[in-house]
Protein backbone atom coordinates (compact mmCIF):
# COMPACT_ATOMS: atom_id res chain seq x y z
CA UNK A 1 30.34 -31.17 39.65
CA UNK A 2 31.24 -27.42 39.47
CA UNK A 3 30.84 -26.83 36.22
CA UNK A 4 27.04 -28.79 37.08
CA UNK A 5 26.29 -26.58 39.90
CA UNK A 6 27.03 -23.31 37.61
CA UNK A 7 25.07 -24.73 35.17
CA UNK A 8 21.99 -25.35 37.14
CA UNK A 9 22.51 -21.98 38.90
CA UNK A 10 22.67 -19.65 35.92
CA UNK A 11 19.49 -21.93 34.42
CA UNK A 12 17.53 -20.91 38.10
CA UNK A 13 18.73 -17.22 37.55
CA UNK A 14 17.11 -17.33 33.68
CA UNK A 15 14.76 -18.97 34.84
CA UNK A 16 13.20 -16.68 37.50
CA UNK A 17 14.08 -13.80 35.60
CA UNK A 18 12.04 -14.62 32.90
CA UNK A 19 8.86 -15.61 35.57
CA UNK A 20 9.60 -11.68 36.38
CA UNK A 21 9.35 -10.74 33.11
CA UNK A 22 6.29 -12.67 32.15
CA UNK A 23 4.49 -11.70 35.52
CA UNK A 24 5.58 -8.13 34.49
CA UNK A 25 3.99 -8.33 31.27
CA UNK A 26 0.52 -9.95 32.74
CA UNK A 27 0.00 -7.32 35.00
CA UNK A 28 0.94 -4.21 33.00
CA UNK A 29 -1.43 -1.09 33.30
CA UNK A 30 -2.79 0.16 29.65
CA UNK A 31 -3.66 3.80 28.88
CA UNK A 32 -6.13 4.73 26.01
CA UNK A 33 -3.04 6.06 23.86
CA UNK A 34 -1.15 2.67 24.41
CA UNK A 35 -3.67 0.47 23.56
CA UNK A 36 -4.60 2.71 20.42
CA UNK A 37 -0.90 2.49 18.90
CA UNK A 38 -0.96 -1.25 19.86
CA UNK A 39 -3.82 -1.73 17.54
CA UNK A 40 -2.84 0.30 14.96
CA UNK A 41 0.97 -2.08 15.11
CA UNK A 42 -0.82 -5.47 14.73
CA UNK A 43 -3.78 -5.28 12.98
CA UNK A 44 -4.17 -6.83 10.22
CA UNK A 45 -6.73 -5.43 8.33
CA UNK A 46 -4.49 -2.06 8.65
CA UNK A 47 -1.69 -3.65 7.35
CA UNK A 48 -3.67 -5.36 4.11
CA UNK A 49 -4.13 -1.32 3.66
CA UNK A 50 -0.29 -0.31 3.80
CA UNK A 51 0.26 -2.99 1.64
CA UNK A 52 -2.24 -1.54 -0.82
CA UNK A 53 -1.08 1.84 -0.48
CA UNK A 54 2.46 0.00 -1.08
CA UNK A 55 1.49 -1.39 -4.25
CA UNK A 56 -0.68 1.92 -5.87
CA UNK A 57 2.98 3.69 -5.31
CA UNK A 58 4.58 1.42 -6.89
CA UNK A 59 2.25 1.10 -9.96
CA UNK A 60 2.69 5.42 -10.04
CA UNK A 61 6.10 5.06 -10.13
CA UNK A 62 6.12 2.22 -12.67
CA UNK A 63 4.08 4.84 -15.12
CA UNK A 64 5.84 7.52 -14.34
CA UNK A 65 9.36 5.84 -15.67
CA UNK A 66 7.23 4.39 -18.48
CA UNK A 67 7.84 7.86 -19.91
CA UNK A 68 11.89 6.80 -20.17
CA UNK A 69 13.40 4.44 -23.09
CA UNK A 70 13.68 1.19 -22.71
CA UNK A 71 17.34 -0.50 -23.63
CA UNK A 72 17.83 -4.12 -23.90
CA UNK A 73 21.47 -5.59 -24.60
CA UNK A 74 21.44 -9.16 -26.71
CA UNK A 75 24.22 -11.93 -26.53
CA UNK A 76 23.83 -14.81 -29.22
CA UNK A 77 26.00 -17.87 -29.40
CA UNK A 78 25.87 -20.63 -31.97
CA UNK A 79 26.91 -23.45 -33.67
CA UNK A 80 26.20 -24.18 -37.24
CA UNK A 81 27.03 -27.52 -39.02
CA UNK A 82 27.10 -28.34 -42.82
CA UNK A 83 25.79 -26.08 -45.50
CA UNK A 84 25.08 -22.72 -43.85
CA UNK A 85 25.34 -18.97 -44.38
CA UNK A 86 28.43 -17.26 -42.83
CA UNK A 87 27.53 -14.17 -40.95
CA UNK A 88 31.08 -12.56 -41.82
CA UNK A 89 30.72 -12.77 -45.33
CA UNK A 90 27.42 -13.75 -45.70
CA UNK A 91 28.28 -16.99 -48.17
CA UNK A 92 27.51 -20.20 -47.97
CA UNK A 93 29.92 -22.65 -46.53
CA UNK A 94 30.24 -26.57 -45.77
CA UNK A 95 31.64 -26.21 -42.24
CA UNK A 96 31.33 -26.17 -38.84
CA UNK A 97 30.90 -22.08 -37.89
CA UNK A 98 30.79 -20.91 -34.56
CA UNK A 99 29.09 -17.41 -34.52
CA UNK A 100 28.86 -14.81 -31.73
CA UNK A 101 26.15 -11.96 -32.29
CA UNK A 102 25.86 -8.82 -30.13
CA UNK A 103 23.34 -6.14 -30.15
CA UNK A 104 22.02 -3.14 -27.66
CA UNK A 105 18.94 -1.54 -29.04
CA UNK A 106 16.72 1.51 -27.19
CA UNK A 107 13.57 2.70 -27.82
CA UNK A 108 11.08 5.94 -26.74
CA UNK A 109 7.60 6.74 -27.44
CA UNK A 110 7.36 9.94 -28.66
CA UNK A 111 3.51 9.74 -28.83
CA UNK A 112 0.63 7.70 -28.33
CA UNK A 113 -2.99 9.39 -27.52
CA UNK A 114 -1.29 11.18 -24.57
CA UNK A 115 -1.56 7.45 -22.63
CA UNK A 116 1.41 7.16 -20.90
CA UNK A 117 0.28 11.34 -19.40
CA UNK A 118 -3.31 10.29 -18.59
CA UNK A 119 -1.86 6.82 -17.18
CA UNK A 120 0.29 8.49 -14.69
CA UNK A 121 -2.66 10.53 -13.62
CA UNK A 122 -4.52 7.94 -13.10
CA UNK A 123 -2.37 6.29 -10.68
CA UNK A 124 -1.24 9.20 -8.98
CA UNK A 125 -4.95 9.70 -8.22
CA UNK A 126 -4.91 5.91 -7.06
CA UNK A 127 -2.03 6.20 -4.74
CA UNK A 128 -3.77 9.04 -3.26
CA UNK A 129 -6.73 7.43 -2.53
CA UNK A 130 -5.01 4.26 -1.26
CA UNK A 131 -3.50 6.83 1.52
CA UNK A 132 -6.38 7.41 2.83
CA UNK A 133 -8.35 4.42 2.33
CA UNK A 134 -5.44 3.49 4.68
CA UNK A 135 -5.71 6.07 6.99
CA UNK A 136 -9.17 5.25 7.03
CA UNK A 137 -8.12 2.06 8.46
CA UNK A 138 -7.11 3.48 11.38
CA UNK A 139 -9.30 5.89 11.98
CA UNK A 140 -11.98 3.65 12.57
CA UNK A 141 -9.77 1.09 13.99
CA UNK A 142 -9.13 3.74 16.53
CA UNK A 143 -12.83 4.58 16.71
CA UNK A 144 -13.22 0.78 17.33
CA UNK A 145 -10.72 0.84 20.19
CA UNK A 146 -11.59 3.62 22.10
CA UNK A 147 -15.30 2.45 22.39
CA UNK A 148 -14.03 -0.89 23.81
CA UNK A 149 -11.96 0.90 25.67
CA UNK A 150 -14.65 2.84 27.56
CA UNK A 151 -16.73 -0.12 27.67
CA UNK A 152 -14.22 -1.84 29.97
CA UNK A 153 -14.30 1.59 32.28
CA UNK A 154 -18.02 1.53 31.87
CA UNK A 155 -17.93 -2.22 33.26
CA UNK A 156 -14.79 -1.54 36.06
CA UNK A 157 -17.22 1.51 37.37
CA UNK A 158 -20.52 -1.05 37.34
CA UNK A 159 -18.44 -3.23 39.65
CA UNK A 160 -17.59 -1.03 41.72
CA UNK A 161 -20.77 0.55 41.97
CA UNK A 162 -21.91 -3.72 42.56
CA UNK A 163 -19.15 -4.17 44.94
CA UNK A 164 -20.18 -0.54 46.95
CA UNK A 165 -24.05 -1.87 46.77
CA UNK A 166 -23.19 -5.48 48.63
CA UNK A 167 -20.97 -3.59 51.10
CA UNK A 168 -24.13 -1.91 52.57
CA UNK A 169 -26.06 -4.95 52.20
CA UNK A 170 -23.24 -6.90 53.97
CA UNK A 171 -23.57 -3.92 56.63
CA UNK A 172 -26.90 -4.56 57.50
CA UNK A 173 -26.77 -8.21 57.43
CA UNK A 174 -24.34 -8.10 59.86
CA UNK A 175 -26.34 -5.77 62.14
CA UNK A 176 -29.52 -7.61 61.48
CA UNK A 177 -27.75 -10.83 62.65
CA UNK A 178 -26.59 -8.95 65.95
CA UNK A 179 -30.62 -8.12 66.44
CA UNK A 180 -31.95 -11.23 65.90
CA UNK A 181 -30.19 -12.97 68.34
CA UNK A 182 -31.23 -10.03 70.71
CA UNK A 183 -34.95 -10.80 69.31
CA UNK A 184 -35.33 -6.83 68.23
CA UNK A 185 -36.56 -7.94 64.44
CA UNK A 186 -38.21 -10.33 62.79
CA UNK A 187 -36.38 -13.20 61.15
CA UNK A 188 -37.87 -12.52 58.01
CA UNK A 189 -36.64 -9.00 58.11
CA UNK A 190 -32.77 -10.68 58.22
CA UNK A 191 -33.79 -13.36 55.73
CA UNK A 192 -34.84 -10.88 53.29
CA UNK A 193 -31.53 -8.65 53.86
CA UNK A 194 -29.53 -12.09 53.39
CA UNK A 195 -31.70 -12.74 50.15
CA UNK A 196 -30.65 -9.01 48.67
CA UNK A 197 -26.75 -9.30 49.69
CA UNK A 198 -26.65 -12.45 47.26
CA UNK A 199 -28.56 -10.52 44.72
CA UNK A 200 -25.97 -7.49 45.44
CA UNK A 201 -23.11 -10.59 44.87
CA UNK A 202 -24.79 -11.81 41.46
CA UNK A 203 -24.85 -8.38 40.34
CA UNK A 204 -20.71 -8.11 41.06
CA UNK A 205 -20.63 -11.59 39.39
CA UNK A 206 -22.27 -10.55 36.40
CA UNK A 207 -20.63 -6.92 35.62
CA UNK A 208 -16.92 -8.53 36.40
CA UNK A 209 -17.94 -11.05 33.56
CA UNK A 210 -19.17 -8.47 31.55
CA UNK A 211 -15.71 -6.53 32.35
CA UNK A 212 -13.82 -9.50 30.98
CA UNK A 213 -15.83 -9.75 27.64
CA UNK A 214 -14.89 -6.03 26.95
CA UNK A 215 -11.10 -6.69 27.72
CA UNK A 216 -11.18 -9.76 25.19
CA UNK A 217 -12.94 -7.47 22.76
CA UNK A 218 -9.93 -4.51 23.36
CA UNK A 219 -7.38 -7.69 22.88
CA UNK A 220 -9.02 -8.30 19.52
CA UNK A 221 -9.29 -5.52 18.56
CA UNK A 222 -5.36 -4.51 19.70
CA UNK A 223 -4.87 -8.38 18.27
CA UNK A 224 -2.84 -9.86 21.36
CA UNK A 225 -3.35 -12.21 24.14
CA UNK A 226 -6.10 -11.45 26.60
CA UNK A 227 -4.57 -10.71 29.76
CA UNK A 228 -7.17 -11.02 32.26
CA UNK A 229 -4.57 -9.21 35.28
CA UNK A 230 -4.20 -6.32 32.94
CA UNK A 231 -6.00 -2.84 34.11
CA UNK A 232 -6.69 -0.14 32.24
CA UNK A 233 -6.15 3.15 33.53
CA UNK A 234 -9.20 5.83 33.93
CA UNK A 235 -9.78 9.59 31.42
CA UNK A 236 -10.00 12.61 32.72
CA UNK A 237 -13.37 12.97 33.92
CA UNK A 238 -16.18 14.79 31.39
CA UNK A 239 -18.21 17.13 31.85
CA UNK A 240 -21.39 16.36 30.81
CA UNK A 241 -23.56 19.63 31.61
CA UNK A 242 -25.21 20.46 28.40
CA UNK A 243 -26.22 18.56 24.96
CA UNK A 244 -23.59 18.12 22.11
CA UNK A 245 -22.84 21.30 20.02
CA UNK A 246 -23.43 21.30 16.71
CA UNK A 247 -26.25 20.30 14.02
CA UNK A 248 -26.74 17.30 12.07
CA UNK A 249 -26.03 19.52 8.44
CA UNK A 250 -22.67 20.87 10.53
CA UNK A 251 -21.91 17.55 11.24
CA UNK A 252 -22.12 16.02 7.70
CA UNK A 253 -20.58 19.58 6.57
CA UNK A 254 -17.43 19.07 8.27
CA UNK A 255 -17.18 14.88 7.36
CA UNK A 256 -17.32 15.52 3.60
CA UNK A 257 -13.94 17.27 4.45
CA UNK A 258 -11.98 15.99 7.04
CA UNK A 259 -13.06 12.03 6.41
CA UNK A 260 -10.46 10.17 4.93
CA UNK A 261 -13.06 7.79 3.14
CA UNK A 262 -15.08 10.70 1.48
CA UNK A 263 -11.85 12.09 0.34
CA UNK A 264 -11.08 8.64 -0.97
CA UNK A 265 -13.80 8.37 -2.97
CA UNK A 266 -13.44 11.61 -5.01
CA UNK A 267 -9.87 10.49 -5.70
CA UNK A 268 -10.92 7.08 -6.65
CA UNK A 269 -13.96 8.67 -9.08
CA UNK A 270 -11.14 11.29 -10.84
CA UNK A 271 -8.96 8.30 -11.42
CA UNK A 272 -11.14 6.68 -12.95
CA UNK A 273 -12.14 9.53 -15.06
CA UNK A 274 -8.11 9.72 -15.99
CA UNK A 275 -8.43 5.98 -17.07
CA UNK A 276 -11.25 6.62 -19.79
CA UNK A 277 -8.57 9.00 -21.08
CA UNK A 278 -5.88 6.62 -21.36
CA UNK A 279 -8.03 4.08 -22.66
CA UNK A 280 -8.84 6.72 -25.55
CA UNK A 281 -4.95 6.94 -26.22
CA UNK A 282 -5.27 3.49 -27.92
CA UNK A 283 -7.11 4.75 -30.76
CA UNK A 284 -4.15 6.82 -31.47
CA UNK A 285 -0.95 6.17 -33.89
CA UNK A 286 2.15 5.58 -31.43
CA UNK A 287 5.16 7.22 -33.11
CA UNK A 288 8.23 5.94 -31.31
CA UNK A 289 12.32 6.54 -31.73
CA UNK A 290 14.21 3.55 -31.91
CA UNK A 291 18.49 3.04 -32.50
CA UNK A 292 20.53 -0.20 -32.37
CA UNK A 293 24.14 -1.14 -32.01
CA UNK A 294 25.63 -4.50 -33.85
CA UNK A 295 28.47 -6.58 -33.76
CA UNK A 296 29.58 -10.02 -34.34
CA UNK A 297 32.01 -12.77 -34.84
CA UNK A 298 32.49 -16.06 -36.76
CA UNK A 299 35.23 -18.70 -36.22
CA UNK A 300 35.19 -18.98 -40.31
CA UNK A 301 36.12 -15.57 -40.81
CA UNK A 302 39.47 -14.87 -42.41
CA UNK A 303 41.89 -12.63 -43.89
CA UNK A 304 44.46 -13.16 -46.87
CA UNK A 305 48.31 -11.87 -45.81
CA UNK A 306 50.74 -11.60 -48.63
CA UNK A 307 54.06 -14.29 -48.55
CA UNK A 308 56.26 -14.28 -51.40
CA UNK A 309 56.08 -13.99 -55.24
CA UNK A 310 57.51 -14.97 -58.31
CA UNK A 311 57.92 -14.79 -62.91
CA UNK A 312 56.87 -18.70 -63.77
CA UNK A 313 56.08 -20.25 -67.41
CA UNK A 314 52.55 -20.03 -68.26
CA UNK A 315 51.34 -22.64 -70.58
CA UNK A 316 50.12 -19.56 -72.86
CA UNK A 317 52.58 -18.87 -75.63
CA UNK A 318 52.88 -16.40 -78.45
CA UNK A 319 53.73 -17.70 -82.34
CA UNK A 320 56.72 -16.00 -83.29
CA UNK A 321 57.67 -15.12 -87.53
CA UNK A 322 59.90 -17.64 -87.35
CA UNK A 323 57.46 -20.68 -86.45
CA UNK A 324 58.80 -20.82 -83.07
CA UNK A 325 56.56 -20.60 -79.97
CA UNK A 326 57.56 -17.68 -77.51
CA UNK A 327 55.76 -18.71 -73.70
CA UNK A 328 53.96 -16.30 -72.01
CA UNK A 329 56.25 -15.25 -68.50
CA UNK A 330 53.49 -14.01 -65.55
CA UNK A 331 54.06 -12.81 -61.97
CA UNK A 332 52.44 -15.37 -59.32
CA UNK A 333 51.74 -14.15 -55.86
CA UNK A 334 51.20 -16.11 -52.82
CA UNK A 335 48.67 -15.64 -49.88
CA UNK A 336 48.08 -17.45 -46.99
CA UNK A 337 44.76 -17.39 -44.98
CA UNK A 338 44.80 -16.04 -41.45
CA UNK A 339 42.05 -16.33 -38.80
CA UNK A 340 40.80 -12.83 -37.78
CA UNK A 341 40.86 -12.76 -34.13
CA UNK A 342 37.77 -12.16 -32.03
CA UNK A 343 38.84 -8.64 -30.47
CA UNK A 344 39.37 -7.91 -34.07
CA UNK A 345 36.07 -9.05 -35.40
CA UNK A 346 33.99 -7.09 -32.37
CA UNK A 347 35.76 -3.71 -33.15
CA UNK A 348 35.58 -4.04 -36.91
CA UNK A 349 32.00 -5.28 -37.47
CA UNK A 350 30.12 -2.42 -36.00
CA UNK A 351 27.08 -1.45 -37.47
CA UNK A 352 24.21 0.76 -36.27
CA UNK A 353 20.54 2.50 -37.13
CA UNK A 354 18.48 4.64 -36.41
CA UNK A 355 14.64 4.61 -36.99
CA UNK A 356 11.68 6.33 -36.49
CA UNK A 357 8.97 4.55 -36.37
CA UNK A 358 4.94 5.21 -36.78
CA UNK A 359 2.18 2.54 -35.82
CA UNK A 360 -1.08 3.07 -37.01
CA UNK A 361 -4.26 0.85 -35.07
CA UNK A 362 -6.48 0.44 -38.15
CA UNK A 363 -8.25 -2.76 -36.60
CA UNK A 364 -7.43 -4.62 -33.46
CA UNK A 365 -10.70 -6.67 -32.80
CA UNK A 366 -12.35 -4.28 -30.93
CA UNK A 367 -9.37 -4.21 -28.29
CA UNK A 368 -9.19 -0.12 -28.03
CA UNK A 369 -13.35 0.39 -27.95
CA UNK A 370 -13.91 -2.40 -25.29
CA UNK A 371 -11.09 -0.33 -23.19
CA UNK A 372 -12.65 2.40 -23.40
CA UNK A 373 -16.14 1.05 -22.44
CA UNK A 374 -14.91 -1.08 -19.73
CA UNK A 375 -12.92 2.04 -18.21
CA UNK A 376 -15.99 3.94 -18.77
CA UNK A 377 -18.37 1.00 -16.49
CA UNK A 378 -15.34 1.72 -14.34
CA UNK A 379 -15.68 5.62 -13.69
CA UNK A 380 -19.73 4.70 -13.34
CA UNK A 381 -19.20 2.53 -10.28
CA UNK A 382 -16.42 4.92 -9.03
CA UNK A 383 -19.40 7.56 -9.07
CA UNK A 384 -21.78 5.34 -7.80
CA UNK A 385 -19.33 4.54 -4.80
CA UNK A 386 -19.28 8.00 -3.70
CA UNK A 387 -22.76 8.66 -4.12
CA UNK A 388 -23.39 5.85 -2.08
CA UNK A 389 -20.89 6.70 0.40
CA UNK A 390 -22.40 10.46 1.09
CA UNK A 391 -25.46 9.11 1.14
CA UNK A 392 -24.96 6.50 3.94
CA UNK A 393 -22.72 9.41 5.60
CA UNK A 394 -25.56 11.53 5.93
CA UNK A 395 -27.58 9.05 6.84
CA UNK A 396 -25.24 7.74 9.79
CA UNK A 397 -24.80 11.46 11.02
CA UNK A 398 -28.14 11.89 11.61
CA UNK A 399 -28.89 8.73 13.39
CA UNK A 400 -25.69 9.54 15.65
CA UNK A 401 -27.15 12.89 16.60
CA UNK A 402 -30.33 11.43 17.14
CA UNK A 403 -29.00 8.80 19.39
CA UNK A 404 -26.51 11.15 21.17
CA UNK A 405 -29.48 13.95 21.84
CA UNK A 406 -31.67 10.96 23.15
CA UNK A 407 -28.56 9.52 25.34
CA UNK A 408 -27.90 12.99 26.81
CA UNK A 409 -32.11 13.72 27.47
CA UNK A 410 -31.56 9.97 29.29
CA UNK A 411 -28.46 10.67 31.18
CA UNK A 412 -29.86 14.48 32.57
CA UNK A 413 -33.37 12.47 33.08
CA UNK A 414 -31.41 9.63 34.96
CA UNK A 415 -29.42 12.40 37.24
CA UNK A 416 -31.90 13.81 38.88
CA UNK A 417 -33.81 10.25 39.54
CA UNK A 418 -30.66 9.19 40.71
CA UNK A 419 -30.69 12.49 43.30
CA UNK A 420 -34.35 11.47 44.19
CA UNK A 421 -33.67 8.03 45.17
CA UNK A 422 -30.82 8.57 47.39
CA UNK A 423 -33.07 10.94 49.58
CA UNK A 424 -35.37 8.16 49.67
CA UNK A 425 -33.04 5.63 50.57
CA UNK A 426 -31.86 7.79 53.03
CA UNK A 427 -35.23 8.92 55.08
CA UNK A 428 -35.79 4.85 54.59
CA UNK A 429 -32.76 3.68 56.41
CA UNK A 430 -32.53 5.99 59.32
CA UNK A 431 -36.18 4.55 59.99
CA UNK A 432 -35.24 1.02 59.06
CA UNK A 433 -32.00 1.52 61.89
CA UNK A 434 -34.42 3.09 64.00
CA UNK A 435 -36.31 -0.27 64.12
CA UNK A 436 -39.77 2.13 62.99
CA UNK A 437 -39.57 0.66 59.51
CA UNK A 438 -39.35 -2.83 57.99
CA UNK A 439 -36.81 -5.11 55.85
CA UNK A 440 -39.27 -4.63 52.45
CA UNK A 441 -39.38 -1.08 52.30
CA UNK A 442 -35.04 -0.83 52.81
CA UNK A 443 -34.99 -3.42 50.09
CA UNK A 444 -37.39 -1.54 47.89
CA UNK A 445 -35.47 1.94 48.02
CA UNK A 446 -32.49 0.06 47.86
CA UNK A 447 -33.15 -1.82 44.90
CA UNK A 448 -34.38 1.76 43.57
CA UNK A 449 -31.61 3.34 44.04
CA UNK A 450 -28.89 0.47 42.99
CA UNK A 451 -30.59 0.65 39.95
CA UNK A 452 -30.79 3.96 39.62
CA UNK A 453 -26.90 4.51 39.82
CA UNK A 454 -26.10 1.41 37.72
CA UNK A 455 -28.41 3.39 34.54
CA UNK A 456 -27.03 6.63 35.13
CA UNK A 457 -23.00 5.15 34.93
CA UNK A 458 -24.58 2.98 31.89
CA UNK A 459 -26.07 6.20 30.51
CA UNK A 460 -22.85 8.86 31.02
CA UNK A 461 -20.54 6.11 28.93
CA UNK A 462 -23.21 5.72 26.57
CA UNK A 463 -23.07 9.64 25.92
CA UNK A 464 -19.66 9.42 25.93
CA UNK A 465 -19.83 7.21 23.09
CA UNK A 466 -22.40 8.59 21.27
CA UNK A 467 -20.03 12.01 21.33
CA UNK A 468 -17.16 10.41 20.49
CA UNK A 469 -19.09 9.19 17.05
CA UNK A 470 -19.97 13.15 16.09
CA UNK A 471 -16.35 13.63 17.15
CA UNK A 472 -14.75 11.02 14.66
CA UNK A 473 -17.40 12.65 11.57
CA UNK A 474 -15.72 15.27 12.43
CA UNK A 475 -12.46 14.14 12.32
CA UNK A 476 -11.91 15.41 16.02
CA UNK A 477 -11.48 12.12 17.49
CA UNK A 478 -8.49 12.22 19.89
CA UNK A 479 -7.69 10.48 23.17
């Protein structure tokens, strides 16, 4: 039962300690930098890009040791059976001959067309431009998050500002009630304050939806779990006295050198020019250095040892002037057959060459030309690309300016209407409390001026966006 009762306790005490934890991690309070180096962790499009960049350094470094030899070691083992050729002696034989062949051969190219130069080029140009293609990535990933980030503060200040506008409605509902039962207004004049507090409550209802929309969209974009407790803490407040400095041409000036993807571009058009060169180098002879090493061994091999020897009777004879045969005495020698042994054979059979080779392409079925054309459709699109991509560049620069002039003409406009309705709302309700004016005219300037405030916070966030978009052309974007 003790050994239970620990059990269950030290379960409780993980338990609730991981409820902590959790309820932690739910309420947590994000800053612009933390949710920017969140994104930049987890998404996935900007890790498709590292892998990209991962792969165009690899394929550099893969052409750059193209430019060593190549070695390649060879092990053979066999088994021949009947009539075959025997690799020690190279005879034939009518036996089973169990053969071991080894080799180690190198080779180098000297020269081909200067291919394996322009190659390296090529993708050192391509690993360049896969850097920032990446960095790209998150540059407008972090664009994309610092937008939705001031979306959600754009949305937390329209509460408020919803929340502030059905306090004073609640206000005067409450003192309305207090004079109608008095008989000092008209019931109208209440009903119409009751009708505008539920308007002042739809508005909260709507802007804390629209607050939870932009904190999904921040999640996505940061790709984790929408926490709907988490809060988001506020920037330093802006100054927003004067227009944006700067010109459109300044603008567009300063992107063609700080943007990553411009920059990309021109690498990605120069490689391409570096692969019409290599594809030339095929037309060219390839003259190449090449050496081997050989040895082998073969279970038939043998060697003949001296054993004894001795003067024997020949069946040869010599006639003699006397009729008689004299027999012809020779020397025999005997040999017996040893195997040689395999150390034996592997030291002893070396043999090795050297070669230098020259390979000439007189036709290969149009292999070389259609490289070349197809690299040269290549470098076309690769100019096209950045043609295409200044152009739209320019293009977007303008229409930011344009939209960021307009937003800051809107926001001054919106200002001073914003100044002029609160003196109207003012004069308004000290007659309204006075009891000298009536429920419609408090809800007019009220209305007025709710709507007034709610444009102008709509209106500074919108400028603030629109700057940030010159800022990020400009590669100024920070947070």
């Amino acid at each position: 039962m003790k050994i239970i009762y620990s059990c269950l306790l030290l379960c409780f005490f993980y338990a609730t300690k991981v409820v902590a934890q959790d309820s932690t991690s739910r309420n947590q309070n994000l800053n612009l930098q933390q949710c920017v180096e969140t994104a930049i962790s987890n998404n996935l499009n900007v890790k498709q890009s590292e892998l990209a960049a991962q792969r165009a350094g690899i394929n550099y470094n893969q052409a750059k040791t193209n430019l060593l030899p190549s070695i390649n070691g060879n092990i053979q083992q066999g088994l021949n059976q009947g009539r075959s050729i025997d690799p020690f002696t190279n005879t034939y034989l009518n036996q089973q001959i169990n053969y071991t062949n080894y080799s180690v051969g190198g080779s180098i190219t000297l020269f081909n067309g200067f291919l394996l130069w322009n190659t390296i080029k090529q993708n050192l140009l391509a690993f360049q431009a896969s850097k920032l293609e990446l960095q790209q990535q998150k540059d407008n990933l972090t664009l994309n998050v610092i937008l939705a980030y001031l979306q959600i503060l754009n949305n937390q200040e329209l509460v408020n500002q919803s929340k502030n506008q059905a306090s004073v409605s609640k206000e005067q509902v409450h003192r309305s009630e207090i004079l109608n039962k008095d008989g000092a207004i008209a019931p109208y004049q209440l009903a119409d304050l009751r009708g505008q507090l539920s308007n002042d409550s739809l508005s909260i209802i709507n802007n804390q939806n629209n607050l939870e929309a932009a904190k999904v969209a921040l999640a996505q974009y940061m790709n984790v779990p929408y926490q709907k407790a988490a809060t988001y803490a506020p920037l330093n407040a802006e100054q927003l006295t004067s227009s944006y400095n700067g010109s459109p041409d300044a603008i567009y000036e300063a992107a063609l050198e700080q943007l990553s993807l411009v920059k990309a571009t021109d690498y990605r058009k120069k490689s391409a020019v570096k692969g019409v060169s290599a594809a030339r180098g095929y037309l060219y002879p390839t003259l190449s250095l090449n050496a081997y090493l050989f040895t082998n061994y073969s279970s038939a091999a043998g060697k003949s040892t001296f054993t004894d020897s001795a003067r024997v009777a020949t069946n040869d004879y010599v006639n003699l002037q006397n009729g008689n045969k004299s027999y012809v005495i020779t020397n025999q020698t005997d040999y017996r057959t040893d195997k040689i042994s395999y150390r034996d054979q592997f030291k002893n059979n070396y043999n090795s060459a050297v070669t230098l080779g020259l390979q000439i392409p007189i036709f290969t079925n149009w292999v070389a030309r259609n490289r070349i054309a197809l690299a040269k459709i290549d470098l076309k699109n690769a100019e096209l690309v950045e043609q295409t991509t200044r152009i739209q560049l320019k293009q977007s620069v303008e229409q930011a300016f344009f939209n960021t002039t307009a937003s800051f003409n809107r926001y001054h406009t919106l200002q001073n209407q914003v100044g002029s309705y609160a003196e109207s709302f003012k004069a308004t309700e000290v007659k309204f409390n006075a009891g000298v004016g009536n429920s419609v005219d408090y809800t007019v300037a009220k209305n007025k001026l709710d709507a007034a405030n709610i444009n102008l916070i709509s209106a500074r966030y919108d400028y603030i966006l629109r700057m940030k978009i010159l800022d990020y052309y400009q590669g100024k974007l920070t947070w």
